[in-house]
N, C-alpha and C. Protein backbone atom coordinates (compact mmCIF):
# COMPACT_ATOMS: atom_id res chain seq x y z
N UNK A 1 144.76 163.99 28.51
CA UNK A 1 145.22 162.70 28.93
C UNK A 1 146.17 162.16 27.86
N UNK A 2 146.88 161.00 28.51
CA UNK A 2 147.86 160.48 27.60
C UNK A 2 147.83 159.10 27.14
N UNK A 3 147.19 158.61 25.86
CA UNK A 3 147.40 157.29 25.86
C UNK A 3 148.68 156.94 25.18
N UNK A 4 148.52 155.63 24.79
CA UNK A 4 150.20 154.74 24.36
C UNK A 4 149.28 154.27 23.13
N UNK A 5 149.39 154.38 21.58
CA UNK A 5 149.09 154.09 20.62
C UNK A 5 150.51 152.89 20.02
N UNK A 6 149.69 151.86 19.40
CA UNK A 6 150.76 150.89 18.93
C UNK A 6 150.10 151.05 17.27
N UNK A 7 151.23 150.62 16.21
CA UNK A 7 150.66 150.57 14.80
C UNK A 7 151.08 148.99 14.40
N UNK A 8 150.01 148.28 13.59
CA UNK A 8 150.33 147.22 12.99
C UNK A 8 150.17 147.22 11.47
N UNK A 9 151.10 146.11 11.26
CA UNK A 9 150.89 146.26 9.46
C UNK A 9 150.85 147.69 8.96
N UNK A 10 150.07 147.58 8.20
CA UNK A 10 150.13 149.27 7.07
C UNK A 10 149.40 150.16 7.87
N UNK A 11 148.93 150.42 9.11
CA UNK A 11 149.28 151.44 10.05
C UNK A 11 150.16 152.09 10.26
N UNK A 12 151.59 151.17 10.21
CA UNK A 12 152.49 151.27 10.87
C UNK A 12 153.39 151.84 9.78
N UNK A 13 152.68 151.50 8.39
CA UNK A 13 153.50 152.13 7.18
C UNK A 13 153.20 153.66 6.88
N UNK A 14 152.15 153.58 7.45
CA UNK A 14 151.50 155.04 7.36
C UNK A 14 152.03 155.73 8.63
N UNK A 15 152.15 155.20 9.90
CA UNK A 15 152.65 156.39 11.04
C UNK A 15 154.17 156.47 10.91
N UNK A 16 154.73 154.96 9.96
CA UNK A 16 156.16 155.36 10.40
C UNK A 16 157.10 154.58 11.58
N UNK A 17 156.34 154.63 12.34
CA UNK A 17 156.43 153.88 13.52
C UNK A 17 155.87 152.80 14.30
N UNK A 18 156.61 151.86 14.85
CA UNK A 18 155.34 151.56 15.53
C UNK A 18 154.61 151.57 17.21
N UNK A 19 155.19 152.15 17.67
CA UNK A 19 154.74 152.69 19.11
C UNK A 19 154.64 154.78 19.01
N UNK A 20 153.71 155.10 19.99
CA UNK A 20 153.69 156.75 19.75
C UNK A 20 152.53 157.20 20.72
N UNK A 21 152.55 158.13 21.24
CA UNK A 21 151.79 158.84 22.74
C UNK A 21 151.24 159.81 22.03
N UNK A 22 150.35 160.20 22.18
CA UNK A 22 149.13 160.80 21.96
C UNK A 22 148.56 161.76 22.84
N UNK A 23 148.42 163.00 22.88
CA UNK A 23 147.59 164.26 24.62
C UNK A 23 146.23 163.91 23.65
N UNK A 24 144.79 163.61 24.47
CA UNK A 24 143.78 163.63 23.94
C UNK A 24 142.89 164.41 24.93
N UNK A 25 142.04 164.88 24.49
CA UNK A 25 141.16 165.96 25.91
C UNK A 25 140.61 164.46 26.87
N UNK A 26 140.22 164.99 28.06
CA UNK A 26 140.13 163.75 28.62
C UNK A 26 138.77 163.64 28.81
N UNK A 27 137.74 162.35 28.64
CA UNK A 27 136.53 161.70 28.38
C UNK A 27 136.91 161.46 27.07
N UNK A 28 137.74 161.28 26.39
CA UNK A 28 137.74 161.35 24.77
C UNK A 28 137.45 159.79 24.21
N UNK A 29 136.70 159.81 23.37
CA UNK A 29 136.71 158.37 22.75
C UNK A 29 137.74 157.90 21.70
N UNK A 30 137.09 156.55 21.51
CA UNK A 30 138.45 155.96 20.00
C UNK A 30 138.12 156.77 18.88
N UNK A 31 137.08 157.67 19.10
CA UNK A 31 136.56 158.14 17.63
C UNK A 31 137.63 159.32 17.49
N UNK A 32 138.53 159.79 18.64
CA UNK A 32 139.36 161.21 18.40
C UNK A 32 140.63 160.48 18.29
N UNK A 33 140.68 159.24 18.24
CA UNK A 33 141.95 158.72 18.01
C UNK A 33 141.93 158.73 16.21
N UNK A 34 140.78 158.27 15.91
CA UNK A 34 140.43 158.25 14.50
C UNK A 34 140.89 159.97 13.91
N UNK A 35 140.52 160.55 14.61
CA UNK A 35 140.82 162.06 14.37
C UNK A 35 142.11 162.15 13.96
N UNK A 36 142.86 162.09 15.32
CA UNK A 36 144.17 162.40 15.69
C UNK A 36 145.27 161.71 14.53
N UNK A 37 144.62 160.30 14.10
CA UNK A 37 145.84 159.62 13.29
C UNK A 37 145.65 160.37 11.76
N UNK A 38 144.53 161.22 11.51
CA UNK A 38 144.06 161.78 10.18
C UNK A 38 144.94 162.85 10.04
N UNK A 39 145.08 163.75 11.07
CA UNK A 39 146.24 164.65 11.40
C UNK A 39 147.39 164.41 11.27
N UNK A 40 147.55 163.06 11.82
CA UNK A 40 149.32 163.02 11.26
C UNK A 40 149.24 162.71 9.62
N UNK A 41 148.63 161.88 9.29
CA UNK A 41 148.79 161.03 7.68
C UNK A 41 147.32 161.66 7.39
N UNK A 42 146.82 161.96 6.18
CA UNK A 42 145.56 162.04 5.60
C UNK A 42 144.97 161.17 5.18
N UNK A 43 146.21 160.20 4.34
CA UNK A 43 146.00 158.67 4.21
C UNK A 43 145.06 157.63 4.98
N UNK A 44 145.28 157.99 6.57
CA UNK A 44 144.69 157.63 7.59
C UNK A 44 143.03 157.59 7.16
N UNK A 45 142.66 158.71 6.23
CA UNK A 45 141.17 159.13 6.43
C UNK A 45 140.85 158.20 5.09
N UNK A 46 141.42 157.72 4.31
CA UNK A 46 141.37 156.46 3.35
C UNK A 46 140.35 155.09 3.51
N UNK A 47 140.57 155.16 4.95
CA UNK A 47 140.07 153.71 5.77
C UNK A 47 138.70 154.03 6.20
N UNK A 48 138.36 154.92 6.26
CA UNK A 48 137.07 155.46 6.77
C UNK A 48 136.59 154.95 8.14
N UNK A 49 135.25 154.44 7.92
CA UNK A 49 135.10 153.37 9.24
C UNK A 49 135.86 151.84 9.27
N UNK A 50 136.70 151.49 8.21
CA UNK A 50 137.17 150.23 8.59
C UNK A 50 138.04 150.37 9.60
N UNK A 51 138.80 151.23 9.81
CA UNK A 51 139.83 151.22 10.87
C UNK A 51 138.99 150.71 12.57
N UNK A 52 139.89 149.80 12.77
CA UNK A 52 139.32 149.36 14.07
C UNK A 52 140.35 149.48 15.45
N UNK A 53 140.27 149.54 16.37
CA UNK A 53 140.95 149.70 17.94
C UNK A 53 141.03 148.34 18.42
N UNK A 54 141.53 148.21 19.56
CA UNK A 54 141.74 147.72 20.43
C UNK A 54 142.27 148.24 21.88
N UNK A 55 141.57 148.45 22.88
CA UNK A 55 142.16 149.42 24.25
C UNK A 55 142.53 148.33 24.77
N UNK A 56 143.83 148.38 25.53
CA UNK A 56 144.02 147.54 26.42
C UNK A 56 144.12 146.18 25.93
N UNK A 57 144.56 145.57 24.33
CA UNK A 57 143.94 144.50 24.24
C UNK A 57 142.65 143.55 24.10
N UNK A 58 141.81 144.80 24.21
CA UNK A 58 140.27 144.13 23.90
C UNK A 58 139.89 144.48 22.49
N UNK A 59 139.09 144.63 21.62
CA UNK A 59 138.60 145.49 20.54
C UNK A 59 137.56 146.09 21.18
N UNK A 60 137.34 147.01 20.32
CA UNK A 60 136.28 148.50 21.36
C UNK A 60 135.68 148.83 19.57
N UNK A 61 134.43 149.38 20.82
CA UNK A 61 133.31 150.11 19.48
C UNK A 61 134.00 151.50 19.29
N UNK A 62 133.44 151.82 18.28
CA UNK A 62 134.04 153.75 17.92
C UNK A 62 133.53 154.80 19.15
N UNK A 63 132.94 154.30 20.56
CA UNK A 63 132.97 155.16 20.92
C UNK A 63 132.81 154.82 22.71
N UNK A 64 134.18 154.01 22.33
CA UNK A 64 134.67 154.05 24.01
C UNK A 64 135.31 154.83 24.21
N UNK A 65 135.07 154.76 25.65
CA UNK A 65 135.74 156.20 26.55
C UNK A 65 137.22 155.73 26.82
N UNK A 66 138.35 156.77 26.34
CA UNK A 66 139.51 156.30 27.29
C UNK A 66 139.72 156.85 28.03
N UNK A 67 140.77 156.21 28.64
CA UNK A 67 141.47 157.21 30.18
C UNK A 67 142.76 157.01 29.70
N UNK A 68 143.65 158.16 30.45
CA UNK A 68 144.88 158.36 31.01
C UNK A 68 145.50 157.17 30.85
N UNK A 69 146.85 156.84 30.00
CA UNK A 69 147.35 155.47 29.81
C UNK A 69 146.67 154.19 29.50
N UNK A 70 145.48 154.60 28.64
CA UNK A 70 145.58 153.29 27.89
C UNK A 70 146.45 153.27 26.71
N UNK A 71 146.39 152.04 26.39
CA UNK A 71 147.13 151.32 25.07
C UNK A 71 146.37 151.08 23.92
N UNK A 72 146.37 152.17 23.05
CA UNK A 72 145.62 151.66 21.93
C UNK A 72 146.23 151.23 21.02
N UNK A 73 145.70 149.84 20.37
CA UNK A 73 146.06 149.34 18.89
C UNK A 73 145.15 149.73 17.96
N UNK A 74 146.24 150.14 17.08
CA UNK A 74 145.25 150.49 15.66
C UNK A 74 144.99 149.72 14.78
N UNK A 75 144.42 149.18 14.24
CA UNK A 75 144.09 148.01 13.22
C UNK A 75 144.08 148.41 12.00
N UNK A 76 144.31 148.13 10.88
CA UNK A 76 144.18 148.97 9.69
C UNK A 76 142.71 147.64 9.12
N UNK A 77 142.55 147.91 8.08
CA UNK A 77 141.14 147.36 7.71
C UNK A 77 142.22 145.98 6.84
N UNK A 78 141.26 145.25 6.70
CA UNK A 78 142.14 143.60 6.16
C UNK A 78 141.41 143.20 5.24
N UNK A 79 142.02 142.48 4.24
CA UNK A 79 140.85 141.45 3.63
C UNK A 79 141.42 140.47 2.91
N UNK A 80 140.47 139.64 2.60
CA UNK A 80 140.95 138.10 1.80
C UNK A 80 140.03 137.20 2.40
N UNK A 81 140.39 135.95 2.03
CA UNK A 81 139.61 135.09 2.29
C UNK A 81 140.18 133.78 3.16
């Protein structure tokens, strides 16, 4: 399957870009998106579990299911006060 990945902030410093399509096996969760972005950047694997999603505009746990054309946002981890 094919989703639509968006990058924000230092995501986006790390992919380079900020929009990019993704083939993922299909039933696949956000957790192979976590995969997939480790593959492009290693950096990616830096964030560990802070990295967070969003499908479609919602935020999602590490282990929603996507389908075929969703839109994932990647969140990079934040902090301050």
């Amino acid at each position: 399957m094919r989703i639509h990945l968006l990058f924000f902030a230092s995501a986006y410093d790390l992919a380079g870009v900020r929009e990019a399509t993704a083939e993922l096996a299909a039933g696949a969760r956000t957790g192979a998106v976590r995969t997939h972005l480790k593959s492009l950047d290693p950096r990616f694997a830096d964030w560990g579990d802070r990295m967070r999603f969003a499908v479609n505009r919602e935020y999602v746990l590490e282990d929603q299911v996507l389908h075929d054309g969703d839109e994932v946002a990647v969140i990079p981890p934040v902090s301050g006060g």
